[in-house]
Protein backbone atom coordinates (compact mmCIF):
# COMPACT_ATOMS: atom_id res chain seq x y z
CA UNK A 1 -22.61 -5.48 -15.86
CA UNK A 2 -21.27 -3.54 -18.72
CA UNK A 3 -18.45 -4.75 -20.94
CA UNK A 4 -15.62 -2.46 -19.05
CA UNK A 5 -16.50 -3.46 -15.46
CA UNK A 6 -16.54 -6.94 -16.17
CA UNK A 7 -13.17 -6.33 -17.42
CA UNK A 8 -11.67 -3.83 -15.11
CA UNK A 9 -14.02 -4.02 -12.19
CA UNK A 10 -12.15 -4.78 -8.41
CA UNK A 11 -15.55 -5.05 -6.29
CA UNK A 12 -15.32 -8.00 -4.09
CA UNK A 13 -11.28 -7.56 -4.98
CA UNK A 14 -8.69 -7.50 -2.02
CA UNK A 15 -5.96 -4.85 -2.14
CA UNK A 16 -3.27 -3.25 -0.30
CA UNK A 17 -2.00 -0.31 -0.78
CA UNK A 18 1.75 0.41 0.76
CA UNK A 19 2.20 4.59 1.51
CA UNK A 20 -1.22 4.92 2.20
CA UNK A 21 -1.65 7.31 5.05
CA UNK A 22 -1.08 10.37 2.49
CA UNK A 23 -0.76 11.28 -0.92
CA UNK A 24 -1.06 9.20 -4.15
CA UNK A 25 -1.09 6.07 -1.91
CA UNK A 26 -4.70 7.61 -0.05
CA UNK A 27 -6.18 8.64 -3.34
CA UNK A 28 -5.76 5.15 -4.70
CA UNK A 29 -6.69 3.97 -1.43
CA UNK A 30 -10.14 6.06 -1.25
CA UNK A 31 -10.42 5.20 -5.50
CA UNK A 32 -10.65 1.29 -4.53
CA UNK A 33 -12.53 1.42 -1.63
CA UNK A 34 -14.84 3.47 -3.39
CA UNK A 35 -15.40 1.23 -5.73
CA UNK A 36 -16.27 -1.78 -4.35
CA UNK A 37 -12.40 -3.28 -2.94
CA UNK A 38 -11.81 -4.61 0.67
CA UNK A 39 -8.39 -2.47 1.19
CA UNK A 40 -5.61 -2.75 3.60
CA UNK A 41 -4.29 0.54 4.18
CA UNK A 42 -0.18 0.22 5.45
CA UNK A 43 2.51 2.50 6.04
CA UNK A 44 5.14 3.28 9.07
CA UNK A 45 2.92 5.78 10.40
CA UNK A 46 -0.04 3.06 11.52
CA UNK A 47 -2.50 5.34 13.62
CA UNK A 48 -2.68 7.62 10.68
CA UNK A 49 -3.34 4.95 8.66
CA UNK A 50 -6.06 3.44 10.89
CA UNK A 51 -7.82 6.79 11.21
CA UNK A 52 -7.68 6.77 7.36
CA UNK A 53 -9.48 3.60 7.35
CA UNK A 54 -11.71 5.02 9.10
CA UNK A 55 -12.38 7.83 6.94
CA UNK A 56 -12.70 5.40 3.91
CA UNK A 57 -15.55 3.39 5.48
CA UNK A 58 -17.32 6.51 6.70
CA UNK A 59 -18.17 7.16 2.74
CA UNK A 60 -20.25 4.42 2.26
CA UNK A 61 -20.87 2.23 -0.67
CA UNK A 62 -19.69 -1.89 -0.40
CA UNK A 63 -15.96 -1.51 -0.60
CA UNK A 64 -13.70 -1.23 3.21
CA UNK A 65 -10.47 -0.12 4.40
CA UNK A 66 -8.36 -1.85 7.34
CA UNK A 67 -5.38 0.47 8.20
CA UNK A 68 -2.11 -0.82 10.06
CA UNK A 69 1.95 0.14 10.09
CA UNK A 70 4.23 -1.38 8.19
CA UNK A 71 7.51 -0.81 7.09
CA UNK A 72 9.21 -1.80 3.51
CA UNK A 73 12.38 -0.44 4.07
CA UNK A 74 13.90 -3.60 5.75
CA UNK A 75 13.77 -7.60 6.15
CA UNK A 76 12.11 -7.44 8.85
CA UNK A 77 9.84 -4.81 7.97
CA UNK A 78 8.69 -6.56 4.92
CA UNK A 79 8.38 -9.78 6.83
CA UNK A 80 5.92 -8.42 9.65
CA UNK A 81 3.96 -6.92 6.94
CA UNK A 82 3.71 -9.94 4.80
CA UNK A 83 2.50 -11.48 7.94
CA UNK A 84 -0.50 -8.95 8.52
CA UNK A 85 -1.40 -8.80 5.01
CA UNK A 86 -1.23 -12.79 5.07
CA UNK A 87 -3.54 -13.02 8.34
CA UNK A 88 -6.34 -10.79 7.25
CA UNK A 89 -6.80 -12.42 3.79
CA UNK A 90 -6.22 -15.62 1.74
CA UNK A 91 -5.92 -13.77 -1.33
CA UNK A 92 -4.84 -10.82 -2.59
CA UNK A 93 -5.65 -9.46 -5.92
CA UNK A 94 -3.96 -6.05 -5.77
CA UNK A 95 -0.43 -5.13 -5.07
CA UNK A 96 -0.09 -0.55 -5.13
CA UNK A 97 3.47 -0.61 -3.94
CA UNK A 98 3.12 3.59 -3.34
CA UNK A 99 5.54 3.80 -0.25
CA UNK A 100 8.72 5.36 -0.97
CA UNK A 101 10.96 7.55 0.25
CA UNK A 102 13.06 10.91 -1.21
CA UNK A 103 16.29 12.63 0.33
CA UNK A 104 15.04 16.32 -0.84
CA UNK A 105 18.91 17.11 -2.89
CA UNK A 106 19.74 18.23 -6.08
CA UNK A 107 21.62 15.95 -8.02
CA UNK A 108 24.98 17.20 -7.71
CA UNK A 109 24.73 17.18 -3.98
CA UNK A 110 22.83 13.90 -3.13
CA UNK A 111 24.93 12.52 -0.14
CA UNK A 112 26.04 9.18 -1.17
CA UNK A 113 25.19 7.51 1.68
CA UNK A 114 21.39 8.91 0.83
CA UNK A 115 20.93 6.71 -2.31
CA UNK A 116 21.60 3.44 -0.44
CA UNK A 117 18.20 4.62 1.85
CA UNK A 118 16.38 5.73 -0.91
CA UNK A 119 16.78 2.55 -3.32
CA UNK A 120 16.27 0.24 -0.25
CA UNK A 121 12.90 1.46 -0.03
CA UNK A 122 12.03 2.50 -3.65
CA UNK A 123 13.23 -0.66 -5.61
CA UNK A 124 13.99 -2.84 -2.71
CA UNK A 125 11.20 -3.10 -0.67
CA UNK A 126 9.29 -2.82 -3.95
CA UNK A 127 10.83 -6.44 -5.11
CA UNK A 128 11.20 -8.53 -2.26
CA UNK A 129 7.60 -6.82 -1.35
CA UNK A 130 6.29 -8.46 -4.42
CA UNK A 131 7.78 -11.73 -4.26
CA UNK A 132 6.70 -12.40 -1.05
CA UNK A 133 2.84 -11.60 -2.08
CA UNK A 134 3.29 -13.63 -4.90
CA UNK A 135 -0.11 -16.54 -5.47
């Protein structure tokens, strides 16, 4: 094992990755499982994110993805998901908080009521995400 994998390498490493279905949150998703992570896979829209799992293990190599919903933009949401995260594993070793929302204005006419929905999920659910994952 070379210097830089001993240092940076996540094989055998447990992750989960939050806005996963699409996007950033798949690439990173595909990047881990690729090399060598068990990943959970998690955002509202579950069945995509199952069939995305599926995907992931289809390129084989040792690393696997486990796709389910779940939901940071509430309580609740974060609650469930702390739940499923803490009944597949007793550890987690990587936190890619990637879900996150966007209300599609320009500055000078984002809705006020908009920001309260968008920092909910963006720094919100990103914190109290976090904290609950904690070791």
């Amino acid at each position: 094992m070379s210097y830089l994998d001993e240092l940076f390498s996540v094989a055998g490493k447990t992750a989960l990755v939050t806005g996963a279905a699409t996007g950033i949150g798949r690439m990173a998703a595909t990047a881990l499982v690729r090399a060598g992570a068990t990943v959970m896979i998690a955002s509202r829209k579950g069945e995509d994110c199952i069939r995305v799992a599926g995907e992931l293990n289809g390129l084989g190599g040792s690393g696997r993805a486990e796709g389910f919903a779940g939901d940071v933009s509430s309580e609740v949401g974060i609650a469930a998901l702390v739940a499923q995260v803490k009944a597949r594993t007793e550890r987690l070793n990587i936190l890619v908080n990637n879900a996150g929302v966007s209300w599609g204005a320009p500055l000078e006419s984002f809705p006020y009521h908009a920001w309260a929905k968008v920092f909910g999920v963006n720094v919100t659910g990103v914190f109290h995400l976090t904290r609950e994952l904690l070791p």
